[in-house]
C-alpha atoms as a PDB file:
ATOM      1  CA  UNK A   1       3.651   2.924  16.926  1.00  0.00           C
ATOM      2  CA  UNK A   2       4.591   6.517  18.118  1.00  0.00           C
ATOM      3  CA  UNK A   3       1.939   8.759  16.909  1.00  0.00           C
ATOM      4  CA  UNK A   4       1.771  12.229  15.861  1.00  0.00           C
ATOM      5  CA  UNK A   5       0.147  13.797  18.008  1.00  0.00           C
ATOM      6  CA  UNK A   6      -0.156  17.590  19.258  1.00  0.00           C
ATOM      7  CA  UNK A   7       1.910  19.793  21.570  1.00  0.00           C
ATOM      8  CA  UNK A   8       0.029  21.104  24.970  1.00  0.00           C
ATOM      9  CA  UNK A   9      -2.505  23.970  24.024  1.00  0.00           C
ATOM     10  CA  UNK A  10      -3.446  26.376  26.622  1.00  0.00           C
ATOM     11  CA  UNK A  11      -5.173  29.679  26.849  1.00  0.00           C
ATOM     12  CA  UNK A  12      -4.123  33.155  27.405  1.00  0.00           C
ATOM     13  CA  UNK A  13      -6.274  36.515  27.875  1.00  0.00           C
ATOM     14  CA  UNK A  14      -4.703  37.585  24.433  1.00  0.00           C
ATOM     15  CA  UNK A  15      -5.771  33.781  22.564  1.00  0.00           C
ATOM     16  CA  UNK A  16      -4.861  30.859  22.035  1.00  0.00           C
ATOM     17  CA  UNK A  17      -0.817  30.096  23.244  1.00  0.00           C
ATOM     18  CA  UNK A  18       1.982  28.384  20.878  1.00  0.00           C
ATOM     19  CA  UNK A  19       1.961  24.627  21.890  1.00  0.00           C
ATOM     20  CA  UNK A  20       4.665  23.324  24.687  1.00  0.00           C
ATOM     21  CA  UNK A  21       7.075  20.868  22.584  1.00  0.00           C
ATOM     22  CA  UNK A  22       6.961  17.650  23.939  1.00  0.00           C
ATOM     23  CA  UNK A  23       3.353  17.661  25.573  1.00  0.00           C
ATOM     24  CA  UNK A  24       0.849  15.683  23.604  1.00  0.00           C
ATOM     25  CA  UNK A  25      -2.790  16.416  25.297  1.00  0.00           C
ATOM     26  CA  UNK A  26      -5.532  15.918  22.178  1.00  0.00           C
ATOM     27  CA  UNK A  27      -5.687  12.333  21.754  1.00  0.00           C
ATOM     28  CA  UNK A  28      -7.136  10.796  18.203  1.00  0.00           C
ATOM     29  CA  UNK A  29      -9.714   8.041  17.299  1.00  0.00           C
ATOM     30  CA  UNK A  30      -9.044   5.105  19.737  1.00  0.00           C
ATOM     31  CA  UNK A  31      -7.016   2.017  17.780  1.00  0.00           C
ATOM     32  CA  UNK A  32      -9.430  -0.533  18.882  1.00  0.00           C
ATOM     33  CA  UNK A  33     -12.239   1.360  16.482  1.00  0.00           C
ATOM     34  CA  UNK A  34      -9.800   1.982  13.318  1.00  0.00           C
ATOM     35  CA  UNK A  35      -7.728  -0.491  13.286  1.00  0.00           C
ATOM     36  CA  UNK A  36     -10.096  -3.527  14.343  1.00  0.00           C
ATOM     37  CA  UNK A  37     -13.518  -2.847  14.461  1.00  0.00           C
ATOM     38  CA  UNK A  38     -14.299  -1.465  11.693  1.00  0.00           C
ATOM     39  CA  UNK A  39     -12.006  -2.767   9.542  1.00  0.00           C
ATOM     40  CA  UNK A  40     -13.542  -6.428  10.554  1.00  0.00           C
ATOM     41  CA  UNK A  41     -17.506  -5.088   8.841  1.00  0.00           C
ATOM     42  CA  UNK A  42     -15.161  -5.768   5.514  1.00  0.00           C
ATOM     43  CA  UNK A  43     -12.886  -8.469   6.338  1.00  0.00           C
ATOM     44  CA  UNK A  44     -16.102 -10.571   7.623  1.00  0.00           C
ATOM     45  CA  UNK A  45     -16.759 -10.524   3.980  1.00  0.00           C
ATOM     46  CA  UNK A  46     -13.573 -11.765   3.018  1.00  0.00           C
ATOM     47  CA  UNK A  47     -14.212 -15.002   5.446  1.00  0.00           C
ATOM     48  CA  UNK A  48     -16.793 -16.094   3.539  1.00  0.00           C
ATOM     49  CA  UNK A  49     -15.337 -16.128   0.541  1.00  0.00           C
ATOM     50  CA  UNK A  50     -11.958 -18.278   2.214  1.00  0.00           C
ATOM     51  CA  UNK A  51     -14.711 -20.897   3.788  1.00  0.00           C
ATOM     52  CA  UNK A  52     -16.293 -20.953   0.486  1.00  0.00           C
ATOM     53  CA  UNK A  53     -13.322 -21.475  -1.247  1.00  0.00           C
ATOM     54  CA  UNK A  54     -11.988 -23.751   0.931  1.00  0.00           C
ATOM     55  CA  UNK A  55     -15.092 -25.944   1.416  1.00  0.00           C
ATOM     56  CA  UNK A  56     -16.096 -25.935  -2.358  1.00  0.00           C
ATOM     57  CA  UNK A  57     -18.914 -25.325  -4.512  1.00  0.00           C
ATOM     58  CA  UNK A  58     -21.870 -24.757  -2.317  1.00  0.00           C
ATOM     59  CA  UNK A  59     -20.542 -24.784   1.390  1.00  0.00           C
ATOM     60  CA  UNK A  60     -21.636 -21.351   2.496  1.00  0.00           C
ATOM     61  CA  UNK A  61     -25.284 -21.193   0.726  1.00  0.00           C
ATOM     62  CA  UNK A  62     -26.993 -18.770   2.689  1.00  0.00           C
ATOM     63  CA  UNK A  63     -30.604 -19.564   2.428  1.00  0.00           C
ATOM     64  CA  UNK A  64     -31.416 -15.900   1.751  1.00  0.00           C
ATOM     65  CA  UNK A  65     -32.719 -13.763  -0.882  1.00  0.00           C
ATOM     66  CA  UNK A  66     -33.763 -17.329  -3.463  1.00  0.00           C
ATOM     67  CA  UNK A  67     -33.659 -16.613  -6.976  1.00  0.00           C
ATOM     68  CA  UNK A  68     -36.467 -16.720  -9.644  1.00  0.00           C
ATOM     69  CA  UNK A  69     -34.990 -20.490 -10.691  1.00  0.00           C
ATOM     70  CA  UNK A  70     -34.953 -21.374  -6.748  1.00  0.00           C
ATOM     71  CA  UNK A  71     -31.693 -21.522  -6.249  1.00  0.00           C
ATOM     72  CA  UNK A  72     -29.965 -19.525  -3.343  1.00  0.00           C
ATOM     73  CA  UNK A  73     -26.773 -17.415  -2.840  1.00  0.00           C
ATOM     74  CA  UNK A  74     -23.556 -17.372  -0.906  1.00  0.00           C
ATOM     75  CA  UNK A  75     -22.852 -15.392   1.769  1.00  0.00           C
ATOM     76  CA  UNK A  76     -19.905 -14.020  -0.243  1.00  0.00           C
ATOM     77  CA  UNK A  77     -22.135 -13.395  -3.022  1.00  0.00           C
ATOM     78  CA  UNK A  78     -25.115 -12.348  -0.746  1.00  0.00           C
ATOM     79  CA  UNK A  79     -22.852  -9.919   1.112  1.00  0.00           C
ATOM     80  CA  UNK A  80     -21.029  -8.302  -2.318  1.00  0.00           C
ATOM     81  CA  UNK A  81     -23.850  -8.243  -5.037  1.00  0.00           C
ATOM     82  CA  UNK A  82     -25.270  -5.118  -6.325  1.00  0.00           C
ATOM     83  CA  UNK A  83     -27.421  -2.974  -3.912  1.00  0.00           C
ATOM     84  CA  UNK A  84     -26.015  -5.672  -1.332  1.00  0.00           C
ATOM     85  CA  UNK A  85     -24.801  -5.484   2.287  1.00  0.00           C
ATOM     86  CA  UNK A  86     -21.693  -3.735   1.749  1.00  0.00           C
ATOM     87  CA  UNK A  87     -23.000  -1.102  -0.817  1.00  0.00           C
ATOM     88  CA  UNK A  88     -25.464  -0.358   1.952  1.00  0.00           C
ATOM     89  CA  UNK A  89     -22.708  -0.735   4.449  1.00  0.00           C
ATOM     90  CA  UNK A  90     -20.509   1.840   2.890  1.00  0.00           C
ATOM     91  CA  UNK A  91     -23.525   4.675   2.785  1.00  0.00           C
ATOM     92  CA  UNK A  92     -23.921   3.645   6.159  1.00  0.00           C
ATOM     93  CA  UNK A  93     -20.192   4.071   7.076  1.00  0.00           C
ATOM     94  CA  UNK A  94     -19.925   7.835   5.281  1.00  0.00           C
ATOM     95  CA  UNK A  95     -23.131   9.201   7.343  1.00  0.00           C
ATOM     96  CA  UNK A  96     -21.210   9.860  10.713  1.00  0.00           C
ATOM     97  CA  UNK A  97     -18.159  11.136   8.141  1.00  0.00           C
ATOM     98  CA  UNK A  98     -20.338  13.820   6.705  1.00  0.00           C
ATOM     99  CA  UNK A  99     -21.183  14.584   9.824  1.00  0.00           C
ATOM    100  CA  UNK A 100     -17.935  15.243  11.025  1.00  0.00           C
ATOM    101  CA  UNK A 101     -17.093  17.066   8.277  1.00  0.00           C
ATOM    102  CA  UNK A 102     -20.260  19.445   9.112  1.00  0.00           C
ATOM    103  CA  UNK A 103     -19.173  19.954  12.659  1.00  0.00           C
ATOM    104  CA  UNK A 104     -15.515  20.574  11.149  1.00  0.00           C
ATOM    105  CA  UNK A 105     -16.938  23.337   9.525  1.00  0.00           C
ATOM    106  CA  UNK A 106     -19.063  24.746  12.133  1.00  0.00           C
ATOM    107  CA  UNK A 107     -16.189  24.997  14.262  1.00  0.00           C
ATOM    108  CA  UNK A 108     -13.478  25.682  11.788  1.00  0.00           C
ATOM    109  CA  UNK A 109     -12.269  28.865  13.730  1.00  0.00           C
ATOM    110  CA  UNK A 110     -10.584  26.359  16.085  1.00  0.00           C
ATOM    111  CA  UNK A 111      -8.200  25.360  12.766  1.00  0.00           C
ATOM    112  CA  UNK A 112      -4.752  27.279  12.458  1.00  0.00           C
ATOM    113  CA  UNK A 113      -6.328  28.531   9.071  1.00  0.00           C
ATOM    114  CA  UNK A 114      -8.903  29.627   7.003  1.00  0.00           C
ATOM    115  CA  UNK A 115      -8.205  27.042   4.149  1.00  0.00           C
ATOM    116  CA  UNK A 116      -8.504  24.176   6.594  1.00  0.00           C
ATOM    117  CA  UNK A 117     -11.990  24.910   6.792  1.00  0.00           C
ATOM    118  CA  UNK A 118     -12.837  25.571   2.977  1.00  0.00           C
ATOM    119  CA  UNK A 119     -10.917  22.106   2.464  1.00  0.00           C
ATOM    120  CA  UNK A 120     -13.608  20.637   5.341  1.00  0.00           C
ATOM    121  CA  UNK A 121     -16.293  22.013   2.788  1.00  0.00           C
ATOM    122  CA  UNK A 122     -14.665  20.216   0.257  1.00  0.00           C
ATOM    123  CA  UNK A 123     -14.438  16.584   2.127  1.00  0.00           C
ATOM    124  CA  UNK A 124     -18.152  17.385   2.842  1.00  0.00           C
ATOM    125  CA  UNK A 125     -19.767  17.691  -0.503  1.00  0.00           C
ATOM    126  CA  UNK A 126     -17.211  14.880  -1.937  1.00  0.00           C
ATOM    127  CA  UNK A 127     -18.952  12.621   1.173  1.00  0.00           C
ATOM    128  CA  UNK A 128     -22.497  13.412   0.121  1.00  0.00           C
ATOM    129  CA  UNK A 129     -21.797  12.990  -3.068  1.00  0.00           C
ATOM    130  CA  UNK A 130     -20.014   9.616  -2.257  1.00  0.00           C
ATOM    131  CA  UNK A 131     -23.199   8.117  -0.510  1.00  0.00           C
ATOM    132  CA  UNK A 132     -25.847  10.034  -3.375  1.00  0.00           C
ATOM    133  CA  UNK A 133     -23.810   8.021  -6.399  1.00  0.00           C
ATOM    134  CA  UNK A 134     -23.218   4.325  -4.146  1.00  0.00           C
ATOM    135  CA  UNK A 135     -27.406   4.535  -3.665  1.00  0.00           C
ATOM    136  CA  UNK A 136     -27.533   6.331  -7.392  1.00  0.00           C
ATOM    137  CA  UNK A 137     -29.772   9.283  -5.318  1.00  0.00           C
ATOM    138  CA  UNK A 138     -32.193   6.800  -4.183  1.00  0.00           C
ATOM    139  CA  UNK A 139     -32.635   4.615  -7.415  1.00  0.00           C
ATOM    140  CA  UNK A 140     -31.087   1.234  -5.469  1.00  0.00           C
ATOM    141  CA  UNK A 141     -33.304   1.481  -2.888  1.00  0.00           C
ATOM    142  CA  UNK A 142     -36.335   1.721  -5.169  1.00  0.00           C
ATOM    143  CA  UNK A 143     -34.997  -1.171  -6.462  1.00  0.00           C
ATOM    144  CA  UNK A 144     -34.419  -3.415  -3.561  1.00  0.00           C
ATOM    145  CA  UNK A 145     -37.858  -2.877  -2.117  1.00  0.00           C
ATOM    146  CA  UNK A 146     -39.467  -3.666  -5.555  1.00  0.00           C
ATOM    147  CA  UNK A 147     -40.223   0.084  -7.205  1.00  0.00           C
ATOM    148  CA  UNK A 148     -38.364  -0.042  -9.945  1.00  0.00           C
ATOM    149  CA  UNK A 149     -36.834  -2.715 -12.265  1.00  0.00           C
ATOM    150  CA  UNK A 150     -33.526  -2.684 -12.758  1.00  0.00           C
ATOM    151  CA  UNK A 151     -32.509  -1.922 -16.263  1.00  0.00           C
ATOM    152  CA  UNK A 152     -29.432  -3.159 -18.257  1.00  0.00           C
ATOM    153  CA  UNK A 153     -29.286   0.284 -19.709  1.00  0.00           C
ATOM    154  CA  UNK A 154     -30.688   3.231 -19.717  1.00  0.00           C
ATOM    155  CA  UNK A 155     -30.818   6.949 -21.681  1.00  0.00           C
ATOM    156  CA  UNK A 156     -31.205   9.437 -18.897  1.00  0.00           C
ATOM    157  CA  UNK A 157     -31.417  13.641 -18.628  1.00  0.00           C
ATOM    158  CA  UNK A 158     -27.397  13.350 -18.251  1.00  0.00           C
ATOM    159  CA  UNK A 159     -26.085  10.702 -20.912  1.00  0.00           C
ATOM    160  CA  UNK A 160     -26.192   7.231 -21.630  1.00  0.00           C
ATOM    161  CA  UNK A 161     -26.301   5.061 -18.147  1.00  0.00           C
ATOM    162  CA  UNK A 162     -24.142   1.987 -18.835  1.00  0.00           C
ATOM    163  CA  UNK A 163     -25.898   0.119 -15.802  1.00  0.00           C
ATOM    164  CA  UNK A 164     -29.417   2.040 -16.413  1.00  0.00           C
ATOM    165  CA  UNK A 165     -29.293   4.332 -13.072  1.00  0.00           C
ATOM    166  CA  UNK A 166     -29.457   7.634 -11.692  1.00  0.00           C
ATOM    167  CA  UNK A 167     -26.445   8.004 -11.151  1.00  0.00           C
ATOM    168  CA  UNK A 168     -22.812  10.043 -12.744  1.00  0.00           C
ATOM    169  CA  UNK A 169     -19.994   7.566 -12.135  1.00  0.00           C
ATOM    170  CA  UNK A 170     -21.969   5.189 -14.709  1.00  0.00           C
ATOM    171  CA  UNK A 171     -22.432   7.521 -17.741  1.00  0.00           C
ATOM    172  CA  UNK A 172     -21.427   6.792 -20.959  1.00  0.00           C
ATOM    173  CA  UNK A 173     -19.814  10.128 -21.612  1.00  0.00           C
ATOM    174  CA  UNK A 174     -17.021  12.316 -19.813  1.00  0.00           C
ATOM    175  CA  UNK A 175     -18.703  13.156 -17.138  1.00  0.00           C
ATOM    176  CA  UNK A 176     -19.169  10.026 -16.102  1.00  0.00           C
ATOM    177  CA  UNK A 177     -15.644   9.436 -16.741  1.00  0.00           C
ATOM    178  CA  UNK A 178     -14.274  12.088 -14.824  1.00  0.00           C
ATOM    179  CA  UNK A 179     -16.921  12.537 -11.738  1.00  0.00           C
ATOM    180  CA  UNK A 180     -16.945   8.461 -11.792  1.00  0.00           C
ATOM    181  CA  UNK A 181     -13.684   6.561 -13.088  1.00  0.00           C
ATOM    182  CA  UNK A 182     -11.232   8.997 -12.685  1.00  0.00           C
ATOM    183  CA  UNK A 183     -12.251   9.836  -9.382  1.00  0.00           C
ATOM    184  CA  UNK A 184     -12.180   6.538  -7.810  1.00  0.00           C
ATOM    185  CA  UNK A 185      -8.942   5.934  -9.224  1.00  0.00           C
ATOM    186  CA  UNK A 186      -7.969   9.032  -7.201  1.00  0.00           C
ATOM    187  CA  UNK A 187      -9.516   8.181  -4.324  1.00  0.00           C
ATOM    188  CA  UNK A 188      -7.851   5.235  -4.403  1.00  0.00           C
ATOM    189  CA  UNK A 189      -4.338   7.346  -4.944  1.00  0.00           C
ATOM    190  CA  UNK A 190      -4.792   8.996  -1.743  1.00  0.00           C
ATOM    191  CA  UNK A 191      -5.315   5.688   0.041  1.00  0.00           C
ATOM    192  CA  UNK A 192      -2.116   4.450  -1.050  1.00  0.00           C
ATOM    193  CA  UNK A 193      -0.056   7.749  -0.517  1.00  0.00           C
ATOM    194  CA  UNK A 194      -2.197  10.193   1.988  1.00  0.00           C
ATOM    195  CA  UNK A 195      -4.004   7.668   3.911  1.00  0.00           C
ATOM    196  CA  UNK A 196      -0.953   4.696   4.425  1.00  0.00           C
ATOM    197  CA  UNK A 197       2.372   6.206   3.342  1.00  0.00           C
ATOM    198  CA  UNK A 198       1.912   9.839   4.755  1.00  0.00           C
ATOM    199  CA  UNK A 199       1.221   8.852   8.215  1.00  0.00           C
ATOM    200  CA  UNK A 200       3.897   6.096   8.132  1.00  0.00           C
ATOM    201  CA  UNK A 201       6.396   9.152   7.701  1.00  0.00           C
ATOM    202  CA  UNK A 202       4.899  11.496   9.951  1.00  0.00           C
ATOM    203  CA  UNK A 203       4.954   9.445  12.718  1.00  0.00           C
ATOM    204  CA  UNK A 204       8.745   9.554  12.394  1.00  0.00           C
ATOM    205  CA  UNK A 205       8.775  13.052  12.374  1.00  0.00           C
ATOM    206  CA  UNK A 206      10.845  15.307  15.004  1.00  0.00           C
ATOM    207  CA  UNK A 207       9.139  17.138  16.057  1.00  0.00           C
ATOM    208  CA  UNK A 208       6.420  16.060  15.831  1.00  0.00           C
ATOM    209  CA  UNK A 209       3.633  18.069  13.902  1.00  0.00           C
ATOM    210  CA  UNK A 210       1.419  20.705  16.402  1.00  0.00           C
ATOM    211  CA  UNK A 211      -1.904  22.006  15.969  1.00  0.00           C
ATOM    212  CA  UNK A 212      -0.696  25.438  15.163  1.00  0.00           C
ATOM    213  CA  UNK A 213       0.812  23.966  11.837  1.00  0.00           C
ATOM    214  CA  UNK A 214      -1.389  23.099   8.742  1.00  0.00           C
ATOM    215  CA  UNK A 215      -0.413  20.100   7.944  1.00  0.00           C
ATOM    216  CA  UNK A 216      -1.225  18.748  11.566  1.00  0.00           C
ATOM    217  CA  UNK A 217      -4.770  18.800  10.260  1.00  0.00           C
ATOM    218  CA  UNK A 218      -4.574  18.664   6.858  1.00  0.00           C
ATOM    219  CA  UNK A 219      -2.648  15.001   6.983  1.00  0.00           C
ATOM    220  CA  UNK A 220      -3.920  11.704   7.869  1.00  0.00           C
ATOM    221  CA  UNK A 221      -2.842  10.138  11.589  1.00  0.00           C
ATOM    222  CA  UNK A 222      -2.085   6.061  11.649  1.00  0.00           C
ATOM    223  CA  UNK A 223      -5.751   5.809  12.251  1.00  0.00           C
ATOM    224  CA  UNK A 224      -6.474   5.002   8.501  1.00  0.00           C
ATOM    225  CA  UNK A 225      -3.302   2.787   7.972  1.00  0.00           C
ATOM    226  CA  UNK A 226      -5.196  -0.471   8.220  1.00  0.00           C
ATOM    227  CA  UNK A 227      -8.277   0.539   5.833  1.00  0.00           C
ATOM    228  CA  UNK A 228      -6.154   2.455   3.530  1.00  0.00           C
ATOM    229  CA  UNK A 229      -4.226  -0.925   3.213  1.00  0.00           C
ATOM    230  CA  UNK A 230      -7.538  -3.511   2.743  1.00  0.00           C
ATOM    231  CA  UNK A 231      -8.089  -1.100  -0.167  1.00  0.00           C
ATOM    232  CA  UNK A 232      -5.511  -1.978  -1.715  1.00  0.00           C
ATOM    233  CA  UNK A 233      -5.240  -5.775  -0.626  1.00  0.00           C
ATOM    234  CA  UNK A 234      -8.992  -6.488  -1.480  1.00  0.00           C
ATOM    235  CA  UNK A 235      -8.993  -5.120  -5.256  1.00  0.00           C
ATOM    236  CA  UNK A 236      -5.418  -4.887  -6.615  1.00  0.00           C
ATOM    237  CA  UNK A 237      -3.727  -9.007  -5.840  1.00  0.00           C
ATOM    238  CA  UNK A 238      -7.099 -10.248  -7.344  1.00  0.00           C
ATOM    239  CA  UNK A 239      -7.324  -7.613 -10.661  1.00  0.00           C
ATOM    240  CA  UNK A 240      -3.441  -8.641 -10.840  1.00  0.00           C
ATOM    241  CA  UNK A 241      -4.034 -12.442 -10.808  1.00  0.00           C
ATOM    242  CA  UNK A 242      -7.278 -11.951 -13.492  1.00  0.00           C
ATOM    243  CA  UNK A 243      -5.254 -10.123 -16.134  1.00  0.00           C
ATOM    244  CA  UNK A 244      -2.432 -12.278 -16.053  1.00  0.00           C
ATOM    245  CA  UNK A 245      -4.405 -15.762 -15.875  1.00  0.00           C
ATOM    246  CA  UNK A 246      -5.666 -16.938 -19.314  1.00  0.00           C
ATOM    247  CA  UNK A 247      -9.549 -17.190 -18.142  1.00  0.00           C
ATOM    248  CA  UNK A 248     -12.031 -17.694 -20.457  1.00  0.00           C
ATOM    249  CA  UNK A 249     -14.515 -16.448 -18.146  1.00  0.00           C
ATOM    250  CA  UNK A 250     -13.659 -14.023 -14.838  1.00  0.00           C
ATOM    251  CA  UNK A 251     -14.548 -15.603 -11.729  1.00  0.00           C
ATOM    252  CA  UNK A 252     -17.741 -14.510  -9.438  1.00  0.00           C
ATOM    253  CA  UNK A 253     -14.803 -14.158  -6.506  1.00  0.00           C
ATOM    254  CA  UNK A 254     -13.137 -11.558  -8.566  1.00  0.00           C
ATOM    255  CA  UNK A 255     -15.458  -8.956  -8.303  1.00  0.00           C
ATOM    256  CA  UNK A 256     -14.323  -6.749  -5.613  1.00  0.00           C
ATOM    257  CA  UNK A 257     -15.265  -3.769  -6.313  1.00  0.00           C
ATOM    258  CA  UNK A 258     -18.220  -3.161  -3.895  1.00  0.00           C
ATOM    259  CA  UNK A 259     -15.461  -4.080  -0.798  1.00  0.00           C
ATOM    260  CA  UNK A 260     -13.011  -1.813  -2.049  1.00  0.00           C
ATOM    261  CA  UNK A 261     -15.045   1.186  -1.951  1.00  0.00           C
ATOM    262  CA  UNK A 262     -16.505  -0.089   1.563  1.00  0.00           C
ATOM    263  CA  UNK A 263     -12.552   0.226   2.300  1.00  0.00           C
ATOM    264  CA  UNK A 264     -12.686   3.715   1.085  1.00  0.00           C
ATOM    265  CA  UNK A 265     -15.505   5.179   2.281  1.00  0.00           C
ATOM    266  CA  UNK A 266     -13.784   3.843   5.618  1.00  0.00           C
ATOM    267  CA  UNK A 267     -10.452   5.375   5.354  1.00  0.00           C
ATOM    268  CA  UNK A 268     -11.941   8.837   3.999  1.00  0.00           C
ATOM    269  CA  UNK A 269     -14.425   8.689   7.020  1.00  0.00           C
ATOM    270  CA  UNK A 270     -11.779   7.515   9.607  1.00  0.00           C
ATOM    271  CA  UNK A 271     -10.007  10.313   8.014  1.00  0.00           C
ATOM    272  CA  UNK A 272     -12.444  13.218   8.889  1.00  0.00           C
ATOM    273  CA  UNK A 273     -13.853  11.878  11.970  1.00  0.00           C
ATOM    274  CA  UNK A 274     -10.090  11.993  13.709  1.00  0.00           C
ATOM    275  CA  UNK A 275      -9.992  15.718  12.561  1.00  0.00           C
ATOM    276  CA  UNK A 276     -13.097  16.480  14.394  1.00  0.00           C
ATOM    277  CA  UNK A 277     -12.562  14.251  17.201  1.00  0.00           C
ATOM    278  CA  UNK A 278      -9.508  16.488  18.006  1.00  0.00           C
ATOM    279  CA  UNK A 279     -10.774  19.641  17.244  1.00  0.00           C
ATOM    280  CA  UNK A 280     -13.266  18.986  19.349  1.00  0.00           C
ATOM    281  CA  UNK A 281     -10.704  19.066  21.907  1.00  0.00           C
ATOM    282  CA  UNK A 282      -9.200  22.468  20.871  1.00  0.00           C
ATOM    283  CA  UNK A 283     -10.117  25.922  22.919  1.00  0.00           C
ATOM    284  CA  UNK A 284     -11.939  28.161  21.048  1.00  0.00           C
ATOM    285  CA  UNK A 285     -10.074  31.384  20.146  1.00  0.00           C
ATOM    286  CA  UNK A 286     -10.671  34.261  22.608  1.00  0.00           C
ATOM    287  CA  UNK A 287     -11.545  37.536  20.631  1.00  0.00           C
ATOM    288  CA  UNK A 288      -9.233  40.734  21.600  1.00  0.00           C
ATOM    289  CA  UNK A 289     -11.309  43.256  23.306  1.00  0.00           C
END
């Protein structure tokens, strides 16, 4: 797949010059890394739960973390619970992001404009704050190593915690509904349309986009087609399949939520990271004297 990529940039003694059409020097994130590596932290996940399903009942125990009746948990389960593997995995995943979003910053003079690097601001805070609410600030690692109890429910400074943390995206009240809910939901928007369908386009495009244009930066490249789509494909089939199956009860396996937002943390960091990793390859801007 062709990719959008930028037109030659060289330097003048009077700046930076207009691009050569045709000449495509700053390369992005290598495939290998976005479109199989670490896409396969999640689908791993998603193996377990086949084998399980395909074994039956109590195939793929894991022998890990026994409960208080002595009985022990998938891997599937192991790997998805609460304050599990792939919460962890997806704080984990959005460190190098924020990162990248810092250095974006620091060097935002490289960018054709000044609102590229106020919108690399903006992808920074919504990273931190990303990672602060998946650990709730520190409250699910008290409770993994034994500090705390976990709590059903609990009245906090901020609201009414449905899940008893201290965190937003749980509160009983609109700010938890719009700094938790409605911002997954668009999160998840901008997997399906920025992250997938965007770059689909663009790569089409003649010409092809160059780094003196905006929107060179501002879009995603192909790098996060192949997250963006596990995003969907992990939550949406299996939420489709619950609601319109008459279940009594839902089943453990349909509880995707944790790999989902693994999938999203992915595709926003796979996102930011390929805008550093080519600015990084930009000239500085040589001031007039």
């Amino acid at each position: 797949m062709t990719e959008h990529e930028p037109a030659d940039v060289s330097q003048s003694s009077s700046g930076t010059q207009p691009p050569t059409a045709g000449v495509n020097p700053l390369r992005d994130l290598p495939r290998w890394l976005t479109w199989f590596v670490i896409p396969m932290l999640g689908v791993t996940v998603i193996l377990f739960l086949g084998l399980e399903l395909l074994l039956g009942p109590g195939s793929m125990q894991s022998g890990f973390y026994p409960q208080k009746d002595g009985t022990t948990l998938s891997w599937y389960v192991l790997a998805t619970y609460k304050e599990g593997p792939t919460e962890y995995a997806a704080v984990l995943i959005l460190l190098p992001g924020i990162v990248a979003a810092v250095y974006s910053v620091i060097r935002r003079k490289r960018f054709p404009g000044k609102k590229l690097g106020i919108w690399m601001v903006i992808c920074a805070i919504g990273l931190i704050y990303f990672a602060g609410e998946e650990l709730s600030w520190g409250h699910h690692i008290a409770v993994s190593i034994g500090k705390k109890e976990a709590q059903p429910v609990t009245i906090t400074a901020l609201g009414l915690n449905e899940q008893g943390e201290t965190n937003i995206h749980n509160l009983d009240n609109f700010a938890g509904k719009m700094l938790g809910r409605n911002s997954k939901n668009l999160v998840e928007l901008w997997c399906y349309i920025g992250a997938f369908a965007a770059p689909l386009i663009l790569a089409r495009r003649k010409p092809p986009l160059a780094p003196t244009e905006i929107g060179y930066w501002f879009w995603p490249t192909t790098a996060t087609l192949v997250c963006a789509i596990m995003v969907f494909l992990t939550y949406r089939p299996v939420r489709l399949y619950v609601k319109m199956s008459d279940l009594q009860d839902e089943p453990y396996w349909a509880r995707q939520s944790e790999l989902q937002e693994f999938f999203m943390a992915a595709t926003l960091v796979i996102y930011v990271s390929s805008i550093a990793w080519r600015l990084r390859q930009m000239p500085e801007p040589v001031q007039a004297t």
